[in-house]
Protein backbone atom coordinates (compact mmCIF):
# COMPACT_ATOMS: atom_id res chain seq x y z
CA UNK A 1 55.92 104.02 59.51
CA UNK A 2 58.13 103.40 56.37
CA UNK A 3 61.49 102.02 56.94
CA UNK A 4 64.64 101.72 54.44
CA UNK A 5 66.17 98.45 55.24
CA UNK A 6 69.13 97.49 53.67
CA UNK A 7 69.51 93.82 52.71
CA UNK A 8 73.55 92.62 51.94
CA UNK A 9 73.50 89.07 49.53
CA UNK A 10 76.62 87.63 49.04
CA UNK A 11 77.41 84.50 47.11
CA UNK A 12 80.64 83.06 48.44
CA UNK A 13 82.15 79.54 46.50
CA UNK A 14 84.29 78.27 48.55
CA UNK A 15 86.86 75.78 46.78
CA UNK A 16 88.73 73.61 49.68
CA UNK A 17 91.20 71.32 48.96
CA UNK A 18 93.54 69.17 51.56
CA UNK A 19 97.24 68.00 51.53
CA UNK A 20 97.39 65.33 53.99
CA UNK A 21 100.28 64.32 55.21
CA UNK A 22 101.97 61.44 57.03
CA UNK A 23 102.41 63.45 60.37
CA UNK A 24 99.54 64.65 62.01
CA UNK A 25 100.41 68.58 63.61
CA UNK A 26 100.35 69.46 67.02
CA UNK A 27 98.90 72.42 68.61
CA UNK A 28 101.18 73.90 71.96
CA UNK A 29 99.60 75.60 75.04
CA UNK A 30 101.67 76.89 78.10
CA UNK A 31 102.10 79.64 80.76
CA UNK A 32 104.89 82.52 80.66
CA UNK A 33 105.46 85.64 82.30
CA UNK A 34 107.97 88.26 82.71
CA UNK A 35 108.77 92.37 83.32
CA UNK A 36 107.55 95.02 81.35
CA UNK A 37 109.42 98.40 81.19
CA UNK A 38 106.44 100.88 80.08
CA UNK A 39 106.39 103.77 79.06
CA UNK A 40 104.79 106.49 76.50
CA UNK A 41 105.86 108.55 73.46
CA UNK A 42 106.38 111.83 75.07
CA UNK A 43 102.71 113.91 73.53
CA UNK A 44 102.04 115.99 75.95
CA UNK A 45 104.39 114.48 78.81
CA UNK A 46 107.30 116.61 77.03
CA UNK A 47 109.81 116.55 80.12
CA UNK A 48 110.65 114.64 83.17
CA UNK A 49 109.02 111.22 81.92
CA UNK A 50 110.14 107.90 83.73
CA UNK A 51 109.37 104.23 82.92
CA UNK A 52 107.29 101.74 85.04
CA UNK A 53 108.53 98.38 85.95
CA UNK A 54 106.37 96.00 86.75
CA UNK A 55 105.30 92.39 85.27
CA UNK A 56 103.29 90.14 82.59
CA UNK A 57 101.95 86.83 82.81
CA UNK A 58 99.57 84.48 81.34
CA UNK A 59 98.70 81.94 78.72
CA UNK A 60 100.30 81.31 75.49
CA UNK A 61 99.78 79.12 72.11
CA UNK A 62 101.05 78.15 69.20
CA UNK A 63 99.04 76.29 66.11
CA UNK A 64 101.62 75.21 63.19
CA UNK A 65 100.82 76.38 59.63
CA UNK A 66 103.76 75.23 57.84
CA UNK A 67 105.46 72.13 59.87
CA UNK A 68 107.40 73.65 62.33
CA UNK A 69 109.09 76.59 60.04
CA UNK A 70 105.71 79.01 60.77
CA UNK A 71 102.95 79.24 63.13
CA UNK A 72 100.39 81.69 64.67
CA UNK A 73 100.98 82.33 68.13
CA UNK A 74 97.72 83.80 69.90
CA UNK A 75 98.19 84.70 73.84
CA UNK A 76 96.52 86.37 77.28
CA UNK A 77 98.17 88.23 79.26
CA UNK A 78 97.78 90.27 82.00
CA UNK A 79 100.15 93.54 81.14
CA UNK A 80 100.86 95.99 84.03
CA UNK A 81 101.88 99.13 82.37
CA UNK A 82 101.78 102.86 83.10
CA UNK A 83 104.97 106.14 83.52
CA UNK A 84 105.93 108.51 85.55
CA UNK A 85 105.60 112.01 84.51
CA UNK A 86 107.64 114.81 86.78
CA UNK A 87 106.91 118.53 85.92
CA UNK A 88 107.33 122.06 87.54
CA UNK A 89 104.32 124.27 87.84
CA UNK A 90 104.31 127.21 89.24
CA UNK A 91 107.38 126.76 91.20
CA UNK A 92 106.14 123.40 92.82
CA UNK A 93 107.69 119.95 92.07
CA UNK A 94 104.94 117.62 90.91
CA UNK A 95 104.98 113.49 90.33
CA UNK A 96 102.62 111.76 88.88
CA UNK A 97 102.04 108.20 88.28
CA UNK A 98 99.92 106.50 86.01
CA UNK A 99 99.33 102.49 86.86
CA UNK A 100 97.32 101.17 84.00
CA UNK A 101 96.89 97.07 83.66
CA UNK A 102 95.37 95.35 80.71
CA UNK A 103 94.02 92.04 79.17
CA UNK A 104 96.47 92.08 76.11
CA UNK A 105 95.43 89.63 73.38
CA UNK A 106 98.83 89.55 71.16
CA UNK A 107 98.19 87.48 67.97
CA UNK A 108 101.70 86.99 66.52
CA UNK A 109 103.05 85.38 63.13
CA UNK A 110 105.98 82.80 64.26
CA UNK A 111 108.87 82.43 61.96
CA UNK A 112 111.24 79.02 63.46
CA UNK A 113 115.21 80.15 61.80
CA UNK A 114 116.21 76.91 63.16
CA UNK A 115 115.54 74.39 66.37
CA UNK A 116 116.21 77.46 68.82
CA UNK A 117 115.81 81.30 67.47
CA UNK A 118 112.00 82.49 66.02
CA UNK A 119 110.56 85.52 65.60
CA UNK A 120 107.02 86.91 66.41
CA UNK A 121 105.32 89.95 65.11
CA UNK A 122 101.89 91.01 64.93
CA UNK A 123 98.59 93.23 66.41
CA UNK A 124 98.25 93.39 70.03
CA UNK A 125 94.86 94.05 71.38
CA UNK A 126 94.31 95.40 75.02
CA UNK A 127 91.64 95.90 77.19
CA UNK A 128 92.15 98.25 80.21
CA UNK A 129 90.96 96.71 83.89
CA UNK A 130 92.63 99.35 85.97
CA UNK A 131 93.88 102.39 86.20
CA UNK A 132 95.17 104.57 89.59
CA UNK A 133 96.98 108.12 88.86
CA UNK A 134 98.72 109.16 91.78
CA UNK A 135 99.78 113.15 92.19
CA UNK A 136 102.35 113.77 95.15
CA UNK A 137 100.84 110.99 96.77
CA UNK A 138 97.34 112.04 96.23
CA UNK A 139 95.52 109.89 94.52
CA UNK A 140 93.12 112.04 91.06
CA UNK A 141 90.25 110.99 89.52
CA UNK A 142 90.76 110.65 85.39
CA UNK A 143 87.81 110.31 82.90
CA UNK A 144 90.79 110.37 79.48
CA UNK A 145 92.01 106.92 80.08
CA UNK A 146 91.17 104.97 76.76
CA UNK A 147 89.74 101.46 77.62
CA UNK A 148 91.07 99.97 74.92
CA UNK A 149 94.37 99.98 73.34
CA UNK A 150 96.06 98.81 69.86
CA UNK A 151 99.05 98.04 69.37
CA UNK A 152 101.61 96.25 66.98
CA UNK A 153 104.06 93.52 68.74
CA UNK A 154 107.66 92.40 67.64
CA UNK A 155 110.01 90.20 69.09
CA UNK A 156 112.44 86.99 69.80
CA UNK A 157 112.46 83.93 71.12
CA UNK A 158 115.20 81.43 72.10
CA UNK A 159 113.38 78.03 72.46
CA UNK A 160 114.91 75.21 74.50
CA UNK A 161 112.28 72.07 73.83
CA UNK A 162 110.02 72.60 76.08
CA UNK A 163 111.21 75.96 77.86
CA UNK A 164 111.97 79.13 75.88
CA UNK A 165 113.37 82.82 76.39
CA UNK A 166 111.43 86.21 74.96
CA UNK A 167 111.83 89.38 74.05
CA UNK A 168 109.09 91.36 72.84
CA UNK A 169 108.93 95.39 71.86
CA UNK A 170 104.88 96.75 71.42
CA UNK A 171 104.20 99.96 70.37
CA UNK A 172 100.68 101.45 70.35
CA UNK A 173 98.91 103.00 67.51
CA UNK A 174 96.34 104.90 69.33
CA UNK A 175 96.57 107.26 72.33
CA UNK A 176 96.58 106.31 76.04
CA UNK A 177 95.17 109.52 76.63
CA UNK A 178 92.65 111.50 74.86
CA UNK A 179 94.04 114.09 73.30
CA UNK A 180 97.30 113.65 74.30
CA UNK A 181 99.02 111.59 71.55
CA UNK A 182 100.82 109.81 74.24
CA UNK A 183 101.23 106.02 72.87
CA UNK A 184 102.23 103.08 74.83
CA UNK A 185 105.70 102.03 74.80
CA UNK A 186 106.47 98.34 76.34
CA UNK A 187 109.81 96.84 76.47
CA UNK A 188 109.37 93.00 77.95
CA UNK A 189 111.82 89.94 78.49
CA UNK A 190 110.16 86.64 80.32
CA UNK A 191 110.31 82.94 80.68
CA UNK A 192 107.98 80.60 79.57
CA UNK A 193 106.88 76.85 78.64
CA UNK A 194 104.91 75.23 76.38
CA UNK A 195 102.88 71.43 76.39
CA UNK A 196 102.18 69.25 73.73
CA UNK A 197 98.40 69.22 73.27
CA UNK A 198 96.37 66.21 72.38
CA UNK A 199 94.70 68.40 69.74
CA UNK A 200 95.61 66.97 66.34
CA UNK A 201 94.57 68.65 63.02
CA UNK A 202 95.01 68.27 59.46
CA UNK A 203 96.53 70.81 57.45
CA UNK A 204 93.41 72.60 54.91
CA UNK A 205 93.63 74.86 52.82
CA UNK A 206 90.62 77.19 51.86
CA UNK A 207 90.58 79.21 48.28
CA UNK A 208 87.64 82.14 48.94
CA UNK A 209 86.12 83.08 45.82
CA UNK A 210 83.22 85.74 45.92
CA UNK A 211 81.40 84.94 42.81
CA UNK A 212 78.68 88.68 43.29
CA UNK A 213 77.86 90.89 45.85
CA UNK A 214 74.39 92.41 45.66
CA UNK A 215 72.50 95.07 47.68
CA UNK A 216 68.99 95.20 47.72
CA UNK A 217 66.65 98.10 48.92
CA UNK A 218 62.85 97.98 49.72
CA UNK A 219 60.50 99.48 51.63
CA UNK A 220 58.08 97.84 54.39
């Protein structure tokens, strides 16, 4: 039997260089948690669509990349999201709700404007772990439920040492439902605090340089 494999050579120079400097940076980890008031772009859902309120918590970080003026902020949380959609059919008032909780995996860009406001912004990935649609208290089986959701994340902080204050808009980029272009809509405020870590790091800076890029093709 005569197979086409495809072989991909790439020759990558890497040119590192290091700026040490006289402080050593520290990463952060901590716990928050909050509410989330969820909902969806209207799609299909064009009438009669109310929010969920429920709650987020988890695990957050934060790495410095530029003293204490930038960072990346990677997190876990477990997000319980969902709506309400009412609608008349046929004469008969219907309610449905959709309770869908993910494993969010926000990795934000930190901007510090000062000791106590930041900024955060950045992809949001998600990872559905349940889902329950409820029709006039009858509870319907859905196959259309993506399992995995993208989204892009924006928000402030107000940062007290130790303890800080959030508030965070997400916005997905691909449907909750097939075919429905219904996107995820998540307003969330919460509480938080972060720990010094032991972890200490110095600051390197990597210059990628792909020198060629070659396929080659043969046959076995």
């Amino acid at each position: 039997m005569k197979k086409v494999i495809l072989l991909l050579t790439s020759f990558i120079s890497v040119t590192a260089f290091s700026q040490e400097t006289e402080k050593t940076s520290h990463a952060k980890f901590g716990i928050k948690g909050g509410l989330n008031y969820a909902t969806v772009t209207k799609g299909e859902f064009k009438d009669g669509l109310d929010p969920r309120t429920s709650f987020n918590v988890g695990f957050v970080g934060e790495i410095p990349l530029v003293g204490k003026a930038i960072s990346i902020q990677p997190e876990v949380l477990y997000s319980r999201q969902g709506f309400e959609n009412n609608f008349v059919l046929l004469g008969t008032n219907y309610k449905e709700e959709y309770q869908i909780d993910y494993i969010n995996i926000p990795i934000l860009l930190k901007l510090n404007a000062g000791n106590v406001l930041s900024f955060e912004a950045g992809p949001q990935f998600g990872l559905k772990i349940n889902e329950k649609v409820v029709s006039n208290n009858s509870e319907v089986d859905r196959d259309d439920i993506n399992e995995f959701d993208t989204a892009l994340a924006g928000g402030i902080s107000l940062n007290f040492n130790e303890f800080f204050i959030s508030g965070r808009y997400t916005y997905s980029l691909n449907e909750i439902i097939k075919d429905s272009n219904s996107k995820n809509s998540v307003f969330q405020v919460g509480v938080g605090v972060r720990f010094w870590s032991k972890i200490k790091y110095k600051r390197v800076l990597f210059l990628l340089k792909s020198d060629s890029l070659r396929f080659i093709f043969y046959r076995l």
